[in-house]
Protein backbone atom coordinates (compact mmCIF):
# COMPACT_ATOMS: atom_id res chain seq x y z
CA UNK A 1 -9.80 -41.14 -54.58
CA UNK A 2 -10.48 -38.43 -57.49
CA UNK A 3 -13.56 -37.53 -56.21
CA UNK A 4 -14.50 -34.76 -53.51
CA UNK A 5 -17.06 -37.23 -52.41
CA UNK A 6 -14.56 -39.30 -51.39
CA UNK A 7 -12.77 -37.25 -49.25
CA UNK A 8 -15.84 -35.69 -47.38
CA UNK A 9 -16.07 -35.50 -43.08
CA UNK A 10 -17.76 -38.16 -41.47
CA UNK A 11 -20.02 -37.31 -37.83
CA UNK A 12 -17.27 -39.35 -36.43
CA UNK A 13 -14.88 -37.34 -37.69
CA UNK A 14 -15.71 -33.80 -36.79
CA UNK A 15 -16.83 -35.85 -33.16
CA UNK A 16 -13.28 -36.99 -32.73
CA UNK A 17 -11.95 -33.60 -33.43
CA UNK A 18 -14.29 -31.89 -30.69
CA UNK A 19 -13.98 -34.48 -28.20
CA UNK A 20 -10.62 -36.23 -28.79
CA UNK A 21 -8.31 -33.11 -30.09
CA UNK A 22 -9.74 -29.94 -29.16
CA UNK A 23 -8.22 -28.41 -26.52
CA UNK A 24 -10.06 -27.03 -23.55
CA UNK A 25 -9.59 -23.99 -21.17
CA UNK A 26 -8.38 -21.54 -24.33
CA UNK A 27 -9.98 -17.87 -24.92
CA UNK A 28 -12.71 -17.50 -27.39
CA UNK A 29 -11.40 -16.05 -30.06
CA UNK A 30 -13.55 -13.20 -32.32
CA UNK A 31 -16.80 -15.14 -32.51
CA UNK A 32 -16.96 -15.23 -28.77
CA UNK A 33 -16.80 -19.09 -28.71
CA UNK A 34 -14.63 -21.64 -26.66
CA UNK A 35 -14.14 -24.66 -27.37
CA UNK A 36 -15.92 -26.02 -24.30
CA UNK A 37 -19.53 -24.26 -26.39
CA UNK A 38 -18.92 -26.97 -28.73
CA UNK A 39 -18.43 -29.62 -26.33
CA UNK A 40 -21.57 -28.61 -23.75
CA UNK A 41 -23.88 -27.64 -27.13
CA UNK A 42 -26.41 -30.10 -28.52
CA UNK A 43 -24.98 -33.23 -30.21
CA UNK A 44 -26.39 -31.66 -33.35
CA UNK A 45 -24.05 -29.17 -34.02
CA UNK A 46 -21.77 -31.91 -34.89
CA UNK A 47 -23.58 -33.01 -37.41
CA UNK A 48 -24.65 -29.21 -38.37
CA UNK A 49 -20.43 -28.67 -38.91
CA UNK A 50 -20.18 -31.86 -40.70
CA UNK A 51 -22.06 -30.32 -42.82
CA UNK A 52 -20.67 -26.88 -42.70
CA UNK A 53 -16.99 -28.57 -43.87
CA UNK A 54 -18.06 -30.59 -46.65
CA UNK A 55 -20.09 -27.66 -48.17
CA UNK A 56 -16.92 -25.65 -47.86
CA UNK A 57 -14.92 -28.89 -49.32
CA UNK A 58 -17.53 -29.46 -52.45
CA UNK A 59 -17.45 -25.16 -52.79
CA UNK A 60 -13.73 -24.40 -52.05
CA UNK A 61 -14.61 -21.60 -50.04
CA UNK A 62 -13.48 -21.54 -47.16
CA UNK A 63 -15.63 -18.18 -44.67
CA UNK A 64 -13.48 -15.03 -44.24
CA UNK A 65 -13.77 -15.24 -40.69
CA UNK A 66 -11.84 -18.29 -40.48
CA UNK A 67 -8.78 -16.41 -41.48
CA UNK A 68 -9.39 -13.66 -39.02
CA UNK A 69 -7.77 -14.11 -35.28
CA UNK A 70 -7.19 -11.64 -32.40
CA UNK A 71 -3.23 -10.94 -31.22
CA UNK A 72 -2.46 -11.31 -28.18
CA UNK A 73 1.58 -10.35 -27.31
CA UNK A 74 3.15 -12.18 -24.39
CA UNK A 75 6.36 -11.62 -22.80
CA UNK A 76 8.41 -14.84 -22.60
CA UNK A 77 10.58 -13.78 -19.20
CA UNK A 78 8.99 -11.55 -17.12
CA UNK A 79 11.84 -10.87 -15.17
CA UNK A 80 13.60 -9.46 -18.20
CA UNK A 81 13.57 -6.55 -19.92
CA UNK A 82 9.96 -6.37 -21.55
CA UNK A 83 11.14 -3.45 -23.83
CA UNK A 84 13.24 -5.73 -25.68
CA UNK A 85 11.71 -7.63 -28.87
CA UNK A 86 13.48 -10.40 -28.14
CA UNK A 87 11.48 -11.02 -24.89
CA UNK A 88 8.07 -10.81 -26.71
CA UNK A 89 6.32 -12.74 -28.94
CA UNK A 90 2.66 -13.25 -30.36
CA UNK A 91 0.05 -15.53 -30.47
CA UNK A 92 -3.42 -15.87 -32.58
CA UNK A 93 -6.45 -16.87 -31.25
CA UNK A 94 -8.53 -18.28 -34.07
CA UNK A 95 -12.14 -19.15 -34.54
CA UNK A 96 -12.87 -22.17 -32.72
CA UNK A 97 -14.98 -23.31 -35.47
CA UNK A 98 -11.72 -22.76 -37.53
CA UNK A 99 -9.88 -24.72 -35.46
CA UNK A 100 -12.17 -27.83 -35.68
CA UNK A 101 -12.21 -27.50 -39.14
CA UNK A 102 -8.18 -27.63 -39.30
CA UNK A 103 -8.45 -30.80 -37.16
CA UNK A 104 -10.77 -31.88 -39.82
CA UNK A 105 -8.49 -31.38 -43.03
CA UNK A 106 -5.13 -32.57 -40.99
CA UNK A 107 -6.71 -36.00 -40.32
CA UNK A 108 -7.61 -36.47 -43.67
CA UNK A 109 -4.68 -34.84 -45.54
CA UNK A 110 -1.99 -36.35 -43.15
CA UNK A 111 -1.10 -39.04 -45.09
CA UNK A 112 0.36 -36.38 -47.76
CA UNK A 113 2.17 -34.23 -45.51
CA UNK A 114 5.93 -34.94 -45.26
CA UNK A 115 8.41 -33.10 -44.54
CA UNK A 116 12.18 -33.68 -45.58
CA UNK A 117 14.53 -35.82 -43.45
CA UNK A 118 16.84 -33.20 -42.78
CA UNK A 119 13.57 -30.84 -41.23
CA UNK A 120 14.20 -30.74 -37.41
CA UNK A 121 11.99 -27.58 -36.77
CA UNK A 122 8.24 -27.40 -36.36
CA UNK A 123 8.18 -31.36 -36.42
CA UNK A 124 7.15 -34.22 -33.31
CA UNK A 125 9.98 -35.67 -31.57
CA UNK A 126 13.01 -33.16 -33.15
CA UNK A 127 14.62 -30.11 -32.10
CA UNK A 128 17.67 -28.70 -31.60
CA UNK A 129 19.38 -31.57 -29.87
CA UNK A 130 18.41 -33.75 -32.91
CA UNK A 131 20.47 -30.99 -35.05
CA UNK A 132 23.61 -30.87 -32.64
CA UNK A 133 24.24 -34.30 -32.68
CA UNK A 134 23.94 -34.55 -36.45
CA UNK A 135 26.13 -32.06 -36.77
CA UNK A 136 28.62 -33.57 -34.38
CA UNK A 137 28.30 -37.38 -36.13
CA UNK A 138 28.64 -35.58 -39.64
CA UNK A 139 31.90 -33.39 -38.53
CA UNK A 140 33.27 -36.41 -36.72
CA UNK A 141 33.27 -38.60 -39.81
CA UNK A 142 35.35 -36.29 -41.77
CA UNK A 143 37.92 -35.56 -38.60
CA UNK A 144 38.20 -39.36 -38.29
CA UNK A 145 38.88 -39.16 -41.99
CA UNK A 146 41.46 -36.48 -41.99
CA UNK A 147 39.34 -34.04 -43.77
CA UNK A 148 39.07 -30.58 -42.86
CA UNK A 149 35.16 -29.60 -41.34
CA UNK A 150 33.99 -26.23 -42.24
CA UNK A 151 31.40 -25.18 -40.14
CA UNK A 152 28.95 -21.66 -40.66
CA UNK A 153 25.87 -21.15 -39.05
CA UNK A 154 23.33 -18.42 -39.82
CA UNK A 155 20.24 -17.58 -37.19
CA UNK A 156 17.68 -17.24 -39.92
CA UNK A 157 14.62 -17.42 -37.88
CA UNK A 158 13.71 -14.05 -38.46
CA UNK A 159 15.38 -13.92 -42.52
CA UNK A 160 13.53 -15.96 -44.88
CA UNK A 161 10.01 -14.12 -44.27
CA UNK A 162 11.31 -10.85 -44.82
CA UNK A 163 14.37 -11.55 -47.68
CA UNK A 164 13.23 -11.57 -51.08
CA UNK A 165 14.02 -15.01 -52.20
CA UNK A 166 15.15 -14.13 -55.78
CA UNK A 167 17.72 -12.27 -54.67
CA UNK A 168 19.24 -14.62 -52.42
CA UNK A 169 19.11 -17.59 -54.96
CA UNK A 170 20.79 -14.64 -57.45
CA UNK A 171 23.71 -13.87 -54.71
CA UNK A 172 23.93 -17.67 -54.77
CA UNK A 173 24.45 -18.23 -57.89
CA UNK A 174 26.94 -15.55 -58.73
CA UNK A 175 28.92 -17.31 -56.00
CA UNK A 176 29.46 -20.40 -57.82
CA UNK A 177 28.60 -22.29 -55.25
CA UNK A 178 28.76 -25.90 -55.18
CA UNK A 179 25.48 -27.49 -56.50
CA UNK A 180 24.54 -29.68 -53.72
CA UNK A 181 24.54 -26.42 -51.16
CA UNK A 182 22.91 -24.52 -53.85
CA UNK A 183 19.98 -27.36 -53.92
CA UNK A 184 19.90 -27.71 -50.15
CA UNK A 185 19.49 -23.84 -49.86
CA UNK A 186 16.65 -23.93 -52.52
CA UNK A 187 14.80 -26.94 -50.32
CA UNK A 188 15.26 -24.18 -47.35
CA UNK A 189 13.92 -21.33 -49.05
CA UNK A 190 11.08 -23.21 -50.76
């Protein structure tokens, strides 16, 4: 598959991602559309976006507006303290068209998205119960082994958008730290 021809939308695929994937009852976002517009329009505009996504595949442009949302904060407890940051986070709301088009472009690029086997975050079926017991299996097999189990944790779930990276990997380095940790911080980071 070298070809951009061969890796063009079908009708049945933008149809699957309206129908099948798109989720309903969610506020417009800046264009003023929902998604249920796209379900209740004429069956043409799915063939009018088919269109619309292969230009933009065959182009590489992709329309400004698709990278333009409206942010919306929300408080996650409203029984605590709404002053604190901690208790508030944001969401985007995106161009629905946008969003189709994602659908789109995941169900044909899926296939080369992996992620590495230690990755519990931001992937189906893991979380931080996947991580604890890990961590517990790993530390027990050294115990059982009468080897010492050093443990440090760092919340960095605010860090790595807002540290310069080349500094860290510098700090790193000037620690002599063992290669392996060195290489699992760089899979991290990168």
């Amino acid at each position: 598959m070298d070809d951009v021809d061969d890796w063009l939308f079908s009708v049945e695929d933008v149809d699957r991602a309206v129908f099948s994937k798109l989720k309903w009852g969610k506020t417009p976002g800046c264009d003023g559309l929902s998604p249920e517009h796209l379900v209740y329009s004429h069956p043409s505009l799915i063939i009018q976006l088919k269109l619309l996504f292969n230009t933009m595949l065959k182009h590489g442009y992709v329309p400004d507006i698709f990278g333009i949302g409206i942010i919306v904060p929300l408080i996650k407890d409203r029984h605590g303290d709404i002053r604190n940051s901690e208790n508030n986070r944001a969401i985007t709301i995106s161009s629905v068209i946008s969003k189709v088009f994602e659908i789109c472009l995941y169900d044909k690029m899926e296939q080369f998205l992996h992620t590495g086997e230690l990755q519990y975050g931001f992937k189906p079926g893991y979380g931080c119960n996947t991580a604890v017991f890990t961590l517990q299996h790993v530390a027990n097999y050294f115990r059982t082994r009468q080897s010492n189990v050093y443990v440090s944790a760092i919340d960095a779930s605010k860090a790595f958008d807002r540290i310069n990276h080349q500094k860290l990997i510098s700090k790193l380095i000037q620690r002599q730290l063992p290669t392996c940790f060195f290489e699992y911080v760089c899979q991290l980071v990168f």
